[in-house]
N, C-alpha and C. Protein backbone atom coordinates (compact mmCIF):
# COMPACT_ATOMS: atom_id res chain seq x y z
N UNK A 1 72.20 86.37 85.47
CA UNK A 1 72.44 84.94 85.63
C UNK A 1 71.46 84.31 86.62
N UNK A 2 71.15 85.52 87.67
CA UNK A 2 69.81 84.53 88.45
C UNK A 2 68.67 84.32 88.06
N UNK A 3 68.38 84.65 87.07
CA UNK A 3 67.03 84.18 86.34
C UNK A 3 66.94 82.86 85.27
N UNK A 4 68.47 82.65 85.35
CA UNK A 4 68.67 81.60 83.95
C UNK A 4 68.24 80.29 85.04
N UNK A 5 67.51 79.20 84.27
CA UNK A 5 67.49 77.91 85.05
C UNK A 5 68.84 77.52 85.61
N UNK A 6 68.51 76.52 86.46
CA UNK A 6 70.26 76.41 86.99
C UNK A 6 71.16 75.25 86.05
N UNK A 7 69.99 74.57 84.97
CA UNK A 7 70.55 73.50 84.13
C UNK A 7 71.20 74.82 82.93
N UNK A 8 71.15 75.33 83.21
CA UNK A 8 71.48 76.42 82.00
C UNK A 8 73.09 77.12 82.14
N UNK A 9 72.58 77.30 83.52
CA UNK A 9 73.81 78.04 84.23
C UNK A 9 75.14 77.37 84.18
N UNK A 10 74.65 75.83 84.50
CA UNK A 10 75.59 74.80 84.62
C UNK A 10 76.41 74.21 83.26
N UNK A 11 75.89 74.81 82.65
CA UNK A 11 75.80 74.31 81.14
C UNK A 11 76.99 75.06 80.52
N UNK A 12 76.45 76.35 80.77
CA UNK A 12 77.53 77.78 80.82
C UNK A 12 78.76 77.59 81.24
N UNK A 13 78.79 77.61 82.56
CA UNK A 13 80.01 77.57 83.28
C UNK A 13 80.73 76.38 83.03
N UNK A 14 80.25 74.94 82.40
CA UNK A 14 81.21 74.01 82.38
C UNK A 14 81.78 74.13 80.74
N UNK A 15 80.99 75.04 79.71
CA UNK A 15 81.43 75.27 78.45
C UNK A 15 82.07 76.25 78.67
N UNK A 16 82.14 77.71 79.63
CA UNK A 16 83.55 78.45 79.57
C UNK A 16 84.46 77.61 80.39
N UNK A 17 84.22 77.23 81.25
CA UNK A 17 85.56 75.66 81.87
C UNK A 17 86.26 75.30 81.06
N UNK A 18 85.42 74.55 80.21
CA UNK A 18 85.76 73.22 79.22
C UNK A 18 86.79 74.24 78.30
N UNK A 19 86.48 75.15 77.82
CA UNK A 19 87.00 76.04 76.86
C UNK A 19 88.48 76.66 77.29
N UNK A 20 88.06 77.18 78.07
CA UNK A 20 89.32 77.51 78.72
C UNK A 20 90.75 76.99 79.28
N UNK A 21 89.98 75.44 79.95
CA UNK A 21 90.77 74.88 80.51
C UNK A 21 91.25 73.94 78.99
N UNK A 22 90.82 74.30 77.81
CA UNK A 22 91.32 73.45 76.60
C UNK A 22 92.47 74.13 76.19
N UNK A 23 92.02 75.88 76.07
CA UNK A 23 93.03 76.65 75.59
C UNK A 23 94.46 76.95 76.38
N UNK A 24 94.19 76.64 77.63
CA UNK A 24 95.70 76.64 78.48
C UNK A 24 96.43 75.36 78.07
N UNK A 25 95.81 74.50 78.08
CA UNK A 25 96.27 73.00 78.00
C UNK A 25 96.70 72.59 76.57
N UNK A 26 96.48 73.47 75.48
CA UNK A 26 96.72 73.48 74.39
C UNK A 26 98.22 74.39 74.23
N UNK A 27 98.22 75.89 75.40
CA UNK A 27 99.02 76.64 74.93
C UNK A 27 100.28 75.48 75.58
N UNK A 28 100.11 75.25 76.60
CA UNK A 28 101.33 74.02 77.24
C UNK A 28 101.69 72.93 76.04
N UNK A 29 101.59 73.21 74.83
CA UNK A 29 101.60 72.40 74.10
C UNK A 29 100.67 70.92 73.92
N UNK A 30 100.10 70.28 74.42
CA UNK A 30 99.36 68.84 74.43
C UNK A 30 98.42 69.04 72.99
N UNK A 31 98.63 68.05 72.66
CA UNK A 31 97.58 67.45 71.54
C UNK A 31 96.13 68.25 71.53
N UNK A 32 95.66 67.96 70.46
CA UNK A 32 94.21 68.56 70.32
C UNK A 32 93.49 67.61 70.60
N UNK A 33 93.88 66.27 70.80
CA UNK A 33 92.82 64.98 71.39
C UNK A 33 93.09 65.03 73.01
N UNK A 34 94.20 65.79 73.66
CA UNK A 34 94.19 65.69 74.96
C UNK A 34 93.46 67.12 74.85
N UNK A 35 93.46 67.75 74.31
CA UNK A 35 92.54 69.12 74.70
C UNK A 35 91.63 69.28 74.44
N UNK A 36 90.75 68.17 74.05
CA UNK A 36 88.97 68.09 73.91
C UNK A 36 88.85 66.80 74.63
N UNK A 37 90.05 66.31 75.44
CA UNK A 37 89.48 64.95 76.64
C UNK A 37 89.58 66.38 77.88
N UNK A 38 90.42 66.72 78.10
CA UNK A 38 90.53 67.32 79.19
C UNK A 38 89.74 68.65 79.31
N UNK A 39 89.38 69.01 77.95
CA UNK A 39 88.17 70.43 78.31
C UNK A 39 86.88 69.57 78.44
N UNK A 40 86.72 68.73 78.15
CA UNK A 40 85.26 68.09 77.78
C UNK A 40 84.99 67.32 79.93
N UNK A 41 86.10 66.84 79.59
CA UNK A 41 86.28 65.92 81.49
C UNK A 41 85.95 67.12 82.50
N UNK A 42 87.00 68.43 82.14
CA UNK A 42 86.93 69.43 83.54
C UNK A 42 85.51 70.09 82.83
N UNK A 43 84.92 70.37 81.92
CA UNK A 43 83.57 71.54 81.59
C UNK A 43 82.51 70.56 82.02
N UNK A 44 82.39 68.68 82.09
CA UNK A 44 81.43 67.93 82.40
C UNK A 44 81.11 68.41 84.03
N UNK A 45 82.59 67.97 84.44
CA UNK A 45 82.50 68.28 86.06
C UNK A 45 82.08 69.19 86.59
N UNK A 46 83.14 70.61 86.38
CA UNK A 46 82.43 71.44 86.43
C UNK A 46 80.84 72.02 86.52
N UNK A 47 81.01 71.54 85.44
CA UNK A 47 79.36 71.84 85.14
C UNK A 47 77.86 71.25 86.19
N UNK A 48 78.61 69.74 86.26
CA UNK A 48 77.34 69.39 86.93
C UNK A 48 77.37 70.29 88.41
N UNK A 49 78.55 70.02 88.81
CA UNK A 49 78.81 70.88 89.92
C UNK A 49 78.00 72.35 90.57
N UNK A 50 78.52 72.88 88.94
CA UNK A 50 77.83 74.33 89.30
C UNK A 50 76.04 74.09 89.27
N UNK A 51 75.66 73.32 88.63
CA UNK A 51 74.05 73.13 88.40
C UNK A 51 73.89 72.93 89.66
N UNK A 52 74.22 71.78 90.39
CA UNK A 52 73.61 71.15 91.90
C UNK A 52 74.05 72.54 92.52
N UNK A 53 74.70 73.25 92.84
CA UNK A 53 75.21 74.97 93.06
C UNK A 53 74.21 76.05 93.17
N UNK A 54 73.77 75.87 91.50
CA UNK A 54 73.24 77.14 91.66
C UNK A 54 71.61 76.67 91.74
N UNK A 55 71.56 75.70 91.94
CA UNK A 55 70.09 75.20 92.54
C UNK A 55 69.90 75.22 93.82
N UNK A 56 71.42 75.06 94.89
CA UNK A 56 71.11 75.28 96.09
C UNK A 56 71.11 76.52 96.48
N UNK A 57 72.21 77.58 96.00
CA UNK A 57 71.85 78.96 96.35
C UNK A 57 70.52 79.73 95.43
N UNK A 58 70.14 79.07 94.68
CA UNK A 58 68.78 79.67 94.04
C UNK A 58 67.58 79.66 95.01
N UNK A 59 67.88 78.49 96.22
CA UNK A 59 66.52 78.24 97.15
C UNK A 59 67.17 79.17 98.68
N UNK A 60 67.86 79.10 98.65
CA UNK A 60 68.45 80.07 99.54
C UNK A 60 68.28 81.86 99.30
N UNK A 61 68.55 81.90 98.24
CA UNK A 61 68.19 83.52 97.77
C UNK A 61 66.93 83.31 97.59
N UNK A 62 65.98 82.69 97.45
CA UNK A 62 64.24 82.85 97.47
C UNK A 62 64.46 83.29 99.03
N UNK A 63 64.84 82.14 99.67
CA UNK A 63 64.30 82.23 100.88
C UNK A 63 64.64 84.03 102.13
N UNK A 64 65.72 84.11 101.41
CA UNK A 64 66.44 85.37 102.18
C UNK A 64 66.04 86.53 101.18
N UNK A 65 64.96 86.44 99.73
CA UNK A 65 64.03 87.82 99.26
C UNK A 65 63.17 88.11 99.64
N UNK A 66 62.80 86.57 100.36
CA UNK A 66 60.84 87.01 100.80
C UNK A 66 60.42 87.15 99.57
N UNK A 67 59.10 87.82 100.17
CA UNK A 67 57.88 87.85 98.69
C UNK A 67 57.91 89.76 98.53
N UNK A 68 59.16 89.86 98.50
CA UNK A 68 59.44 91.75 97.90
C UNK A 68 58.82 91.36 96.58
N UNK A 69 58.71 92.53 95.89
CA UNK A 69 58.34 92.66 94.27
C UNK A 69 59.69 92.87 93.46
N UNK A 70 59.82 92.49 92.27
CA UNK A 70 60.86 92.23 91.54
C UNK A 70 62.28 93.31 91.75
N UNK A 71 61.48 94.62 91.41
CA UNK A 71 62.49 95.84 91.83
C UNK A 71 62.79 95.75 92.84
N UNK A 72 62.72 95.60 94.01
CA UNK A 72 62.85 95.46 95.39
C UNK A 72 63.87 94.57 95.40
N UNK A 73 63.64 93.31 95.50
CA UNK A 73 64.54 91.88 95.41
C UNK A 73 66.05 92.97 94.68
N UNK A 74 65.68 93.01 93.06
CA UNK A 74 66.62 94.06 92.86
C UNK A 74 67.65 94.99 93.52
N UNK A 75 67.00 95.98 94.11
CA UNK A 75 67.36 96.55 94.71
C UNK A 75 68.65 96.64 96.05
N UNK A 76 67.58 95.44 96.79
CA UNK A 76 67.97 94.25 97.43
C UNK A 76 69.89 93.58 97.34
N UNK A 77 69.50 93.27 96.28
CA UNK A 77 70.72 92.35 95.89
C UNK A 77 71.83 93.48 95.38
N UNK A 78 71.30 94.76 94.92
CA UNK A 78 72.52 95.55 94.59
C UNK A 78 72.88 96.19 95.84
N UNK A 79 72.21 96.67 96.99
CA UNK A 79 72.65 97.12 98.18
C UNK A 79 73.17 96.37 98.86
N UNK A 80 73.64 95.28 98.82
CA UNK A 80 75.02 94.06 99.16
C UNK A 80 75.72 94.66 99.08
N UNK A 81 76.56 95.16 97.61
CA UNK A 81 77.36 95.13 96.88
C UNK A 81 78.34 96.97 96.57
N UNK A 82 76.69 97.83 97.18
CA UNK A 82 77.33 99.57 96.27
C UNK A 82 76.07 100.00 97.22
N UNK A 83 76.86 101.56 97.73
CA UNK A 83 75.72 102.45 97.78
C UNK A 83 74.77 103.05 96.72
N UNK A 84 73.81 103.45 97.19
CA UNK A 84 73.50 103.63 98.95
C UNK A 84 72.78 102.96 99.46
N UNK A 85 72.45 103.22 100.61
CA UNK A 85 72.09 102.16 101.83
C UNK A 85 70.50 102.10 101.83
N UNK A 86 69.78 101.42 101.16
CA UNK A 86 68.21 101.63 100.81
C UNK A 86 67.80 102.45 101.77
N UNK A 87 66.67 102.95 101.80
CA UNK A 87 65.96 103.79 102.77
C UNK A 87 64.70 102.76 103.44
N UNK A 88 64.08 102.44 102.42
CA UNK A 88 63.39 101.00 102.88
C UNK A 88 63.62 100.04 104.10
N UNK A 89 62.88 100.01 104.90
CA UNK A 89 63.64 98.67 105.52
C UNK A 89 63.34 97.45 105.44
N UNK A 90 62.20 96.87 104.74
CA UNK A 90 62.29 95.69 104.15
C UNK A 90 63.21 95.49 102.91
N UNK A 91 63.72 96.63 102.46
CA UNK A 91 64.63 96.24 101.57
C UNK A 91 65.93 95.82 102.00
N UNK A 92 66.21 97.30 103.22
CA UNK A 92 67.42 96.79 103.97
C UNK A 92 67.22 95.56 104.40
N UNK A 93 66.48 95.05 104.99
CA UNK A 93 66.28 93.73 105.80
C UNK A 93 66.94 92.61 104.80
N UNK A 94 66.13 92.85 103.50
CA UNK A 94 66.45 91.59 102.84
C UNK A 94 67.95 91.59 102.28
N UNK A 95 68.58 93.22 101.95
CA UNK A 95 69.70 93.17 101.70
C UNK A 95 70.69 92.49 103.09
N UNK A 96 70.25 92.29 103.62
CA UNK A 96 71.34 91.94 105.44
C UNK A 96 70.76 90.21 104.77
N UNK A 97 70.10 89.83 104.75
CA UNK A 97 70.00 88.13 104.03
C UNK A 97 70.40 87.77 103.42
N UNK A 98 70.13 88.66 102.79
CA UNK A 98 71.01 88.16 101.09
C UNK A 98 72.59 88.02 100.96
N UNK A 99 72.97 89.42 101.89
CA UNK A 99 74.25 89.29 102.14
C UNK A 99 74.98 87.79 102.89
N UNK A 100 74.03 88.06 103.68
CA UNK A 100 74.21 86.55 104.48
C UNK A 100 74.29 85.18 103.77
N UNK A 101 74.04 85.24 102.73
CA UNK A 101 73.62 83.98 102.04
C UNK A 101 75.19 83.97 100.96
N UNK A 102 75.59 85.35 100.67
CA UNK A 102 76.80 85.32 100.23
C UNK A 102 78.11 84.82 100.94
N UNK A 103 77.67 85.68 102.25
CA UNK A 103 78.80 85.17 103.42
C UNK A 103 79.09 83.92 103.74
N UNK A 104 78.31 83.02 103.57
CA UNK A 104 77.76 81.75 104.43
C UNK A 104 78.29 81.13 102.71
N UNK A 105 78.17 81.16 101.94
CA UNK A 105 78.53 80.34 100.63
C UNK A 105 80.32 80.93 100.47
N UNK A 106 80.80 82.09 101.22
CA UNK A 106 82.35 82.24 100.83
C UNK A 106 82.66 81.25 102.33
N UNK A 107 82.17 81.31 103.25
CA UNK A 107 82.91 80.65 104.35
C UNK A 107 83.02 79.40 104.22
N UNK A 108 82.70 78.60 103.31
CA UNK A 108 82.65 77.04 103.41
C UNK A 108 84.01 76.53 103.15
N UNK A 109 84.64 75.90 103.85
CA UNK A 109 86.00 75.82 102.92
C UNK A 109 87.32 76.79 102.86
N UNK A 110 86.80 77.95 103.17
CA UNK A 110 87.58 79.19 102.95
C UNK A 110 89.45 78.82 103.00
N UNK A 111 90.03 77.98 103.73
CA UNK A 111 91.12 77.89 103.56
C UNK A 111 91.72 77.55 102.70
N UNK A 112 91.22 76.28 102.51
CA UNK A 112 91.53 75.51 100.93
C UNK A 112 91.31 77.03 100.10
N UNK A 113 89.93 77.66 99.52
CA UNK A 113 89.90 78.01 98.55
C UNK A 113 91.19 79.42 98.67
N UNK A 114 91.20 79.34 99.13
CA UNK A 114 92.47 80.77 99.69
C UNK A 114 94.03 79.96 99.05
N UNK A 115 94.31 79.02 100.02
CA UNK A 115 95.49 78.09 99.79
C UNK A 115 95.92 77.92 98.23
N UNK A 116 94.59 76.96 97.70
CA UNK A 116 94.57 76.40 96.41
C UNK A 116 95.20 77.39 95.40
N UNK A 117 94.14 78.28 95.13
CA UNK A 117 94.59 79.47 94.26
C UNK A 117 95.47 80.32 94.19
N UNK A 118 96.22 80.06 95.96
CA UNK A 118 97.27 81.26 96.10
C UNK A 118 98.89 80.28 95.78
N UNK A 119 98.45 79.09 95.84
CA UNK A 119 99.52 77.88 95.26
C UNK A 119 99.67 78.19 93.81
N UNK A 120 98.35 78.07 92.67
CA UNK A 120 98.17 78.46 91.72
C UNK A 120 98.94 79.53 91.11
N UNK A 121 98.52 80.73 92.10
CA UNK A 121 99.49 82.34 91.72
C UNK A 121 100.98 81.61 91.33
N UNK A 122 101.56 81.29 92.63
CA UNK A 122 102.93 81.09 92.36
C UNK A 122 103.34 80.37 91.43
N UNK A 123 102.50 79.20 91.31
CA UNK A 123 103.17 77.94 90.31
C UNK A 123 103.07 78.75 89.23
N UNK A 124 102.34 79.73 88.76
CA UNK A 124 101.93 80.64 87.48
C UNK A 124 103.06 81.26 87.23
N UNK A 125 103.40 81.82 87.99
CA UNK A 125 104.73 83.16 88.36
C UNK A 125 105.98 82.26 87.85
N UNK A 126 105.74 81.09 88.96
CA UNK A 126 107.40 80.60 88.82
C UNK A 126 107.55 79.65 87.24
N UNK A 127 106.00 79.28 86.68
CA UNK A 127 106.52 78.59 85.53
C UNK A 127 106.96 79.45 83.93
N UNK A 128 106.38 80.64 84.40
CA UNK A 128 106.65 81.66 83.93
C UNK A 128 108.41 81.78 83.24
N UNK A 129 108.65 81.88 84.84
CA UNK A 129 110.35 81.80 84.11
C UNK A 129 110.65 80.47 83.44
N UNK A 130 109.77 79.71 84.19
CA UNK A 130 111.17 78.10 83.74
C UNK A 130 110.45 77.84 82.59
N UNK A 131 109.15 77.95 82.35
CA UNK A 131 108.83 77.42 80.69
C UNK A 131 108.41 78.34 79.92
N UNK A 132 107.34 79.08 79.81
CA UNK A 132 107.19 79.76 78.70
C UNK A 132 106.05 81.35 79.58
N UNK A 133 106.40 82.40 78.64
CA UNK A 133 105.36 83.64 79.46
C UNK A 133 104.10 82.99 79.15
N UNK A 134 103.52 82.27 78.31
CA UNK A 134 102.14 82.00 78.28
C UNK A 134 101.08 81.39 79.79
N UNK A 135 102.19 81.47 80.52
CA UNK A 135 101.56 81.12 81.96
C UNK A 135 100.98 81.94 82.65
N UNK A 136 101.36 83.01 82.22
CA UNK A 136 101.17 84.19 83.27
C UNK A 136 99.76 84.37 82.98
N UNK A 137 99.25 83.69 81.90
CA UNK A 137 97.50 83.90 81.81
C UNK A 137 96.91 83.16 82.80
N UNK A 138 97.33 82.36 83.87
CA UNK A 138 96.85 81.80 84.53
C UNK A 138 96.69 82.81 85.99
N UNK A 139 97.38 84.03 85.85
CA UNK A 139 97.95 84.59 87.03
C UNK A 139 96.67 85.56 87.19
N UNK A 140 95.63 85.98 86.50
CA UNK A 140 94.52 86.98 86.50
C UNK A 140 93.61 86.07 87.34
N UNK A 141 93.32 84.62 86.81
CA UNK A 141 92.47 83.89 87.45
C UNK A 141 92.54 83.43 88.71
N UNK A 142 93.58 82.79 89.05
CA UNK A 142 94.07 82.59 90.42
C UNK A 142 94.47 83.80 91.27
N UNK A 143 94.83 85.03 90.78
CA UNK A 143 94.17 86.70 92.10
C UNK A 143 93.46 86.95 92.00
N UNK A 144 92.04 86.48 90.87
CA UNK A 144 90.64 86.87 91.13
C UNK A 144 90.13 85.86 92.28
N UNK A 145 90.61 84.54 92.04
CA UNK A 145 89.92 83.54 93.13
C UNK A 145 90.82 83.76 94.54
N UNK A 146 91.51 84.24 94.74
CA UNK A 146 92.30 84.94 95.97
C UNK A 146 91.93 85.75 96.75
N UNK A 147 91.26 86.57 95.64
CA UNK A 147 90.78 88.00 96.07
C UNK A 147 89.36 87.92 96.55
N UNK A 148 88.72 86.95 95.68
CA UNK A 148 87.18 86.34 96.18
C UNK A 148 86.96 85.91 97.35
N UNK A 149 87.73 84.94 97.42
CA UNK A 149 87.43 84.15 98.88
C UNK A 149 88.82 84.98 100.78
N UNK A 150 89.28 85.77 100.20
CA UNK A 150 90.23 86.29 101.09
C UNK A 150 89.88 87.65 101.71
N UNK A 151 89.19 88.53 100.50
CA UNK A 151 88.97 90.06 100.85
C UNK A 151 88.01 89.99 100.64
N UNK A 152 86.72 89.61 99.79
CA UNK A 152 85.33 89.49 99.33
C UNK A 152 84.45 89.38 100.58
N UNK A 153 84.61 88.33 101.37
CA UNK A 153 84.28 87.72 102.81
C UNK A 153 84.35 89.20 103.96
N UNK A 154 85.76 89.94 103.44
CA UNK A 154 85.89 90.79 104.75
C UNK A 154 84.97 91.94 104.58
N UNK A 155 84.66 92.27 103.23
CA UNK A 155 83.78 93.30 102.59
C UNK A 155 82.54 92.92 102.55
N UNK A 156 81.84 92.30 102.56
CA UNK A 156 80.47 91.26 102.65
C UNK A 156 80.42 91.99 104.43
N UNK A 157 81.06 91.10 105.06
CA UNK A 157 80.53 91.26 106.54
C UNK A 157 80.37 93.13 107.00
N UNK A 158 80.80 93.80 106.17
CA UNK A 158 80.86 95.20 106.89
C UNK A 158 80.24 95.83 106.26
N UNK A 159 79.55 95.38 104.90
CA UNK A 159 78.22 96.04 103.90
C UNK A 159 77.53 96.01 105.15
N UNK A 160 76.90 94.37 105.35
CA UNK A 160 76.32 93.75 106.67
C UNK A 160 75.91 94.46 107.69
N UNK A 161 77.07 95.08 108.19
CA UNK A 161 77.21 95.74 109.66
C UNK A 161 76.23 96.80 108.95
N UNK A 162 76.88 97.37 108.51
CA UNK A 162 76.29 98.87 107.84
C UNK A 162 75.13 98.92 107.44
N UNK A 163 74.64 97.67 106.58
CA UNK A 163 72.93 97.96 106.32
C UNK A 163 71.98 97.69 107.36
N UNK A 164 72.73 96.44 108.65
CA UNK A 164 72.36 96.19 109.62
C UNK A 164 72.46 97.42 110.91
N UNK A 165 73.37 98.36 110.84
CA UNK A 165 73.40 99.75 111.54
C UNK A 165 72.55 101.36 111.03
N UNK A 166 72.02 100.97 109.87
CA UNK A 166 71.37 101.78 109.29
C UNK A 166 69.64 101.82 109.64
N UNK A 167 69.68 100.35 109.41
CA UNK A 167 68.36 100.27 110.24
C UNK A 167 67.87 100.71 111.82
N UNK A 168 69.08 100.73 112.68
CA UNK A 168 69.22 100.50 114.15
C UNK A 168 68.85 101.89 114.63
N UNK A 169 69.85 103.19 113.31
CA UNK A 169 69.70 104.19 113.62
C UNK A 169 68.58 105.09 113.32
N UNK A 170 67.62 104.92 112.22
CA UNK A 170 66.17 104.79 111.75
C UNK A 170 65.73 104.81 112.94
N UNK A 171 65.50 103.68 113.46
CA UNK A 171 64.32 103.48 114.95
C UNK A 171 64.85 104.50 116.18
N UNK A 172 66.19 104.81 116.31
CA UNK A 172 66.85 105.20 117.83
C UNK A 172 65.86 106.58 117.67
């Protein structure tokens, strides 16, 4: 996805939006003219959203790859995420940026996005009983966005530490 333009990206994400947010809104029963106003309204928004998004973290991840070579950057961006801990240390280096650039894009907001979705869980759960099980499809999405912005953040900072302590012990 980081290679796609960000008009592309945006494009994407507001057509699985739009789509999605048609097919819930459809299973709640509403019309098929409220479910191509309301997928078409939330996949527009969305969308532009994510474009102005992934154009700003697109100049941000340039800036925190440097001028590594493609595999590297690579490399880079998977040692965030999974061992092992590059041996490189311009790789490590850029992986401790990059990470940073993740960290710094979950902290914005972090309460709301924690709050919002964890409101979400429940209203999912509890409409569950009072109207129909087709709710509970809402319940995967709202503990993935829970889990993103709540535990994602705590795991980010201690890759961090670690690729940032790996280097430390190299030089000692």
């Amino acid at each position: 996805m980081r290679t796609l333009p960000a008009w592309v990206q945006g494009i994407l994400a507001g057509l699985f939006f739009g789509i999605a947010m048609g097919a819930f809104i459809r299973l709640d029963g509403a019309s098929w003219t409220e479910v191509v106003l309301w997928g078409l309204g939330a996949g527009v928004a969305l969308g532009v959203s994510m474009g102005r998004f992934a154009v700003r973290q697109r100049r941000e991840f340039a800036e925190a790859e440097g001028d590594l070579p493609a595999e590297q950057v690579q490399a880079a961006h998977q040692a965030v995420s999974r061992e092992p801990v590059p041996y490189d240390p311009d790789v490590r280096a850029a992986a401790v940026r990059i990470g940073t650039v993740y960290l710094k894009s979950t902290q914005k907001h972090r309460w709301v996005a924690v709050v919002l979705p964890g409101l979400m869980l429940v209203g999912a759960v509890g409409a569950a009983f009072e109207r129909s099980l087709w709710t509970l499809l809402y319940v995967p999405a709202a503990a993935l966005m829970v889990y993103i912005n709540w535990f994602w953040p705590r795991r980010l900072r201690r890759r961090i530490d670690r690729l940032s302590s790996c280097g430390e012990e190299d030089s000692a």
